[in-house]
N, C-alpha and C. Protein backbone atom coordinates (compact mmCIF):
# COMPACT_ATOMS: atom_id res chain seq x y z
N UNK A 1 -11.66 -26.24 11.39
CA UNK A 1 -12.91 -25.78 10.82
C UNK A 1 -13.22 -24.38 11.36
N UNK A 2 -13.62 -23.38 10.44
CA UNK A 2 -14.11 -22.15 11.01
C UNK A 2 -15.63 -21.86 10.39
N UNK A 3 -15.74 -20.43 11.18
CA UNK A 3 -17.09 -20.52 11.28
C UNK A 3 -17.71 -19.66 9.83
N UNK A 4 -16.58 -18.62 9.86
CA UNK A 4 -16.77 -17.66 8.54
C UNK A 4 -15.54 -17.61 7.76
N UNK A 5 -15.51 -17.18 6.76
CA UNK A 5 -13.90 -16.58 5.47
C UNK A 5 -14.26 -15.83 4.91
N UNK A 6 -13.05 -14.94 4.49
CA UNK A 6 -12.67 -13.49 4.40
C UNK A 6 -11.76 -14.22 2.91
N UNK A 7 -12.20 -14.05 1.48
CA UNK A 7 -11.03 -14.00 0.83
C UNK A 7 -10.76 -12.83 0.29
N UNK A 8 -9.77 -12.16 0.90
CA UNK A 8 -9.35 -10.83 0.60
C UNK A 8 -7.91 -10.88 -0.29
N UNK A 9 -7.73 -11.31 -1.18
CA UNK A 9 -6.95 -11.48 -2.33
C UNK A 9 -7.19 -10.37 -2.90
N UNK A 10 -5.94 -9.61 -3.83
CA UNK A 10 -6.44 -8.68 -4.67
C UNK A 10 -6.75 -7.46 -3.67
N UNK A 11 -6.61 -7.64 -2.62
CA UNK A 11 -7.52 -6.04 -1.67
C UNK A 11 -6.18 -5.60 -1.16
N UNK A 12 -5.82 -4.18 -1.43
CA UNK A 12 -4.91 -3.45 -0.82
C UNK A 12 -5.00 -2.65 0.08
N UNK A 13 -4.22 -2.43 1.56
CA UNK A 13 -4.50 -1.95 2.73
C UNK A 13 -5.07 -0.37 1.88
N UNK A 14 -6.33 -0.58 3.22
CA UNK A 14 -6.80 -1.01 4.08
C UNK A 14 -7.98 -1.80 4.20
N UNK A 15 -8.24 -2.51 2.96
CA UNK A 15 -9.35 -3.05 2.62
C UNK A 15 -10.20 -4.63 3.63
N UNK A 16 -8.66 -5.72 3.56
CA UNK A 16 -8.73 -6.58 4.14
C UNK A 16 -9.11 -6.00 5.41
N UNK A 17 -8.60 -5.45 6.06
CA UNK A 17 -9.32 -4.71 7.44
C UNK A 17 -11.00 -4.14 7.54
N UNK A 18 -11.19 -3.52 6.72
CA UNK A 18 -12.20 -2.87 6.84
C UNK A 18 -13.40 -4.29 6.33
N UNK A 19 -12.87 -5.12 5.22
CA UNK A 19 -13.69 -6.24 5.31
C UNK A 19 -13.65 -7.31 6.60
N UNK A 20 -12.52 -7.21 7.23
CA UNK A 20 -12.31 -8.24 8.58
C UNK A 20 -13.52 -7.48 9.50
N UNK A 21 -13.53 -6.14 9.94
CA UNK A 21 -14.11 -5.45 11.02
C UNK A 21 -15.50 -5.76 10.49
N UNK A 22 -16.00 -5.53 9.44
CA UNK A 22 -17.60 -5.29 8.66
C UNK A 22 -18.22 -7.26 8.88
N UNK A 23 -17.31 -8.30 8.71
CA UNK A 23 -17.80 -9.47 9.32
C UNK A 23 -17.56 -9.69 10.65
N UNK A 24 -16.95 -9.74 11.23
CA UNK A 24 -16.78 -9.65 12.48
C UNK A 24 -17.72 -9.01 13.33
N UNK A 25 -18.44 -8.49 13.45
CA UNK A 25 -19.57 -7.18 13.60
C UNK A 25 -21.10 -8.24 13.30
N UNK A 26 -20.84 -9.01 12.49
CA UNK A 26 -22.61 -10.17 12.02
C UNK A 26 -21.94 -11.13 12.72
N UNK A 27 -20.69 -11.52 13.68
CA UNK A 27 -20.84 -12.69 14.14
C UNK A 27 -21.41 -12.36 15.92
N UNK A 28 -20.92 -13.99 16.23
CA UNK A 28 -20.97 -14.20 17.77
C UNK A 28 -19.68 -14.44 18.48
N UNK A 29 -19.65 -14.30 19.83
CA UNK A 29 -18.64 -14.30 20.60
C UNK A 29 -18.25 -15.61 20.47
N UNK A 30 -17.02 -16.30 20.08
CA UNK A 30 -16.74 -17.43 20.29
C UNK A 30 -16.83 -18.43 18.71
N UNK A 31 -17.07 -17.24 17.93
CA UNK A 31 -16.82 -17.75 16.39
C UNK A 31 -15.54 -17.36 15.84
N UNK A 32 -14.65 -18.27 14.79
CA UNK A 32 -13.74 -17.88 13.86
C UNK A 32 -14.22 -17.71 12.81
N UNK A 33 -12.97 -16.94 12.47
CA UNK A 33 -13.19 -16.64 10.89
C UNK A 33 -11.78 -17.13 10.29
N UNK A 34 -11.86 -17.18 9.17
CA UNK A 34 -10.24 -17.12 8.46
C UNK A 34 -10.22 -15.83 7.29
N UNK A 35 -8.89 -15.67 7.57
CA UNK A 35 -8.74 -14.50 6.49
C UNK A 35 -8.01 -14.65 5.44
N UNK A 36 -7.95 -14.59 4.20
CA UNK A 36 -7.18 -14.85 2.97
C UNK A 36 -6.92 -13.53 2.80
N UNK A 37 -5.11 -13.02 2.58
CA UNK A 37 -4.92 -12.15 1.89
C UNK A 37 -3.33 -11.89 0.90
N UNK A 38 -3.31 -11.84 0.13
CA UNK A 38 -1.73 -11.27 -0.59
C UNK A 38 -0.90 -10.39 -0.31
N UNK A 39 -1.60 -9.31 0.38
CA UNK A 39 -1.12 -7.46 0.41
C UNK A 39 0.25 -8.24 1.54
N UNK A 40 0.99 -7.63 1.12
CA UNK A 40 2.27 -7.77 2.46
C UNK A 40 1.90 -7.21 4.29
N UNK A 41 1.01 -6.08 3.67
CA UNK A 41 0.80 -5.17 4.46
C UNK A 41 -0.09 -6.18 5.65
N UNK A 42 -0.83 -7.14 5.72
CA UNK A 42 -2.22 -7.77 6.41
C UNK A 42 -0.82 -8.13 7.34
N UNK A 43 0.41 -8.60 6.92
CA UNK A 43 1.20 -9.06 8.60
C UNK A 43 1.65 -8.32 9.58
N UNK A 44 0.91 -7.05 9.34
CA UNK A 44 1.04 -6.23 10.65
C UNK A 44 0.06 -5.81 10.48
N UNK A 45 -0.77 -5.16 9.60
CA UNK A 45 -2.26 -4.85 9.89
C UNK A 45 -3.19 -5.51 11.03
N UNK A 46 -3.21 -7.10 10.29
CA UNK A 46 -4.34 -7.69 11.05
C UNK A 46 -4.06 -8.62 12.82
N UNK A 47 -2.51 -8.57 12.67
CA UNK A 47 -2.12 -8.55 14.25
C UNK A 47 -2.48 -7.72 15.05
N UNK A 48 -2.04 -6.61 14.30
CA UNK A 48 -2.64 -5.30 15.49
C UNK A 48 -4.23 -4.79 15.53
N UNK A 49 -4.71 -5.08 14.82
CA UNK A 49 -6.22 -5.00 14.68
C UNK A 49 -6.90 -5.67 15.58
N UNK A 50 -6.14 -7.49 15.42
CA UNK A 50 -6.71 -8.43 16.73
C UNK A 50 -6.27 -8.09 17.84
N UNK A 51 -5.04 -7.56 18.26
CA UNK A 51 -4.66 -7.06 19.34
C UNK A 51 -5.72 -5.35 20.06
N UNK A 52 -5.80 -4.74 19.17
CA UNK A 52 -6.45 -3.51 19.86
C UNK A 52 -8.10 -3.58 19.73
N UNK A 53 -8.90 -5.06 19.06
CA UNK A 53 -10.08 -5.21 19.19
C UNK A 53 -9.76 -6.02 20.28
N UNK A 54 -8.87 -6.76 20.87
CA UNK A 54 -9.26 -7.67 22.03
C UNK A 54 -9.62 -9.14 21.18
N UNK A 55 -9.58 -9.78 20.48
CA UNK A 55 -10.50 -10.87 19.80
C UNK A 55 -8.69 -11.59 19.93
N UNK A 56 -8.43 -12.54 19.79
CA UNK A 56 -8.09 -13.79 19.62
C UNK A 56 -7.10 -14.36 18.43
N UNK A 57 -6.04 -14.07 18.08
CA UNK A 57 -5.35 -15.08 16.80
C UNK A 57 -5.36 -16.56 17.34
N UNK A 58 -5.91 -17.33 16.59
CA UNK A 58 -5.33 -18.60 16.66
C UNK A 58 -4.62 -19.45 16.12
N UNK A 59 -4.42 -18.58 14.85
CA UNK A 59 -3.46 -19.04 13.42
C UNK A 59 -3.04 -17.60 12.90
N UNK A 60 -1.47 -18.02 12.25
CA UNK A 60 -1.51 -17.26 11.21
C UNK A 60 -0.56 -18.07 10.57
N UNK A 61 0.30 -17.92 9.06
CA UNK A 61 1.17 -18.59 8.07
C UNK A 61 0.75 -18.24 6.58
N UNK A 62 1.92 -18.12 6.33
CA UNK A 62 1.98 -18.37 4.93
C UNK A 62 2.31 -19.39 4.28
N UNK A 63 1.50 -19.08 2.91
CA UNK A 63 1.75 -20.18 1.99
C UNK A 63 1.89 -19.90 0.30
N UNK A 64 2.76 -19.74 -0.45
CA UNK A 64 2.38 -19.45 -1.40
C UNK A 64 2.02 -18.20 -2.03
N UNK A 65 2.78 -17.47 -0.94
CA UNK A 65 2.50 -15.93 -1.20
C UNK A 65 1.61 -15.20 -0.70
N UNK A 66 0.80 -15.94 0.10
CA UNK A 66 -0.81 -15.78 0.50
C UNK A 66 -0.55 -15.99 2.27
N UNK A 67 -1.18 -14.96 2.84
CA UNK A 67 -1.04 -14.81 4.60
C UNK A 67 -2.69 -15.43 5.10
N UNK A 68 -2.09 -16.39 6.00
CA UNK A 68 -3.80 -17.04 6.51
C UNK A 68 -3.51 -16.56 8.09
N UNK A 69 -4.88 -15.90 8.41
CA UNK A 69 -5.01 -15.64 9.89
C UNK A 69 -6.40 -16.30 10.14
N UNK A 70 -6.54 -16.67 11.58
CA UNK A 70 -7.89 -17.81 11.88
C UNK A 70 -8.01 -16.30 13.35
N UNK A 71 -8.93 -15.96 13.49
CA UNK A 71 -9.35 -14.74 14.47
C UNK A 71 -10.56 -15.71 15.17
N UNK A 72 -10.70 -15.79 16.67
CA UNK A 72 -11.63 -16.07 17.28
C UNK A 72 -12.02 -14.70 17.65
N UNK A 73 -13.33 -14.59 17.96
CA UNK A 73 -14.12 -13.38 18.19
C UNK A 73 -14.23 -13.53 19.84
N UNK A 74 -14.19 -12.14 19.91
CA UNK A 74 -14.02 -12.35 22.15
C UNK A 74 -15.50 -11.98 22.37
């Protein structure tokens, strides 16, 4: 179960990012989110994004063409 979702389908870098950072920003420390996206690009985008904000992967996988990341907020 998470706390927020991101369906970023259809959004081409750098969009899914800039929508990940813009929610992430209305939460609290110790909330997830999940992220829905297609772009190829989100499997290195949004690793390194969680990595140089400091926040948390707790999931990622594909399915169906579609990349799911679960981000806990630090």
């Amino acid at each position: 179960m998470v706390d927020e979702k991101i369906d970023a389908q259809g959004m081409m870098c750098p969009m899914p990012i800039v929508q990940l950072t813009k929610k992430m920003k209305t939460m609290s420390p110790g909330q997830t989110l999940e992220l829905v996206a297609d772009d190829v690009g989100a499997l290195e985008d949004v690793p390194a994004w969680v990595s140089r904000t400091g926040n948390e992967m707790l999931e990622q996988r594909q399915e169906s063409g579609k990349y799911y990341f679960v981000i806990k907020k630090k």
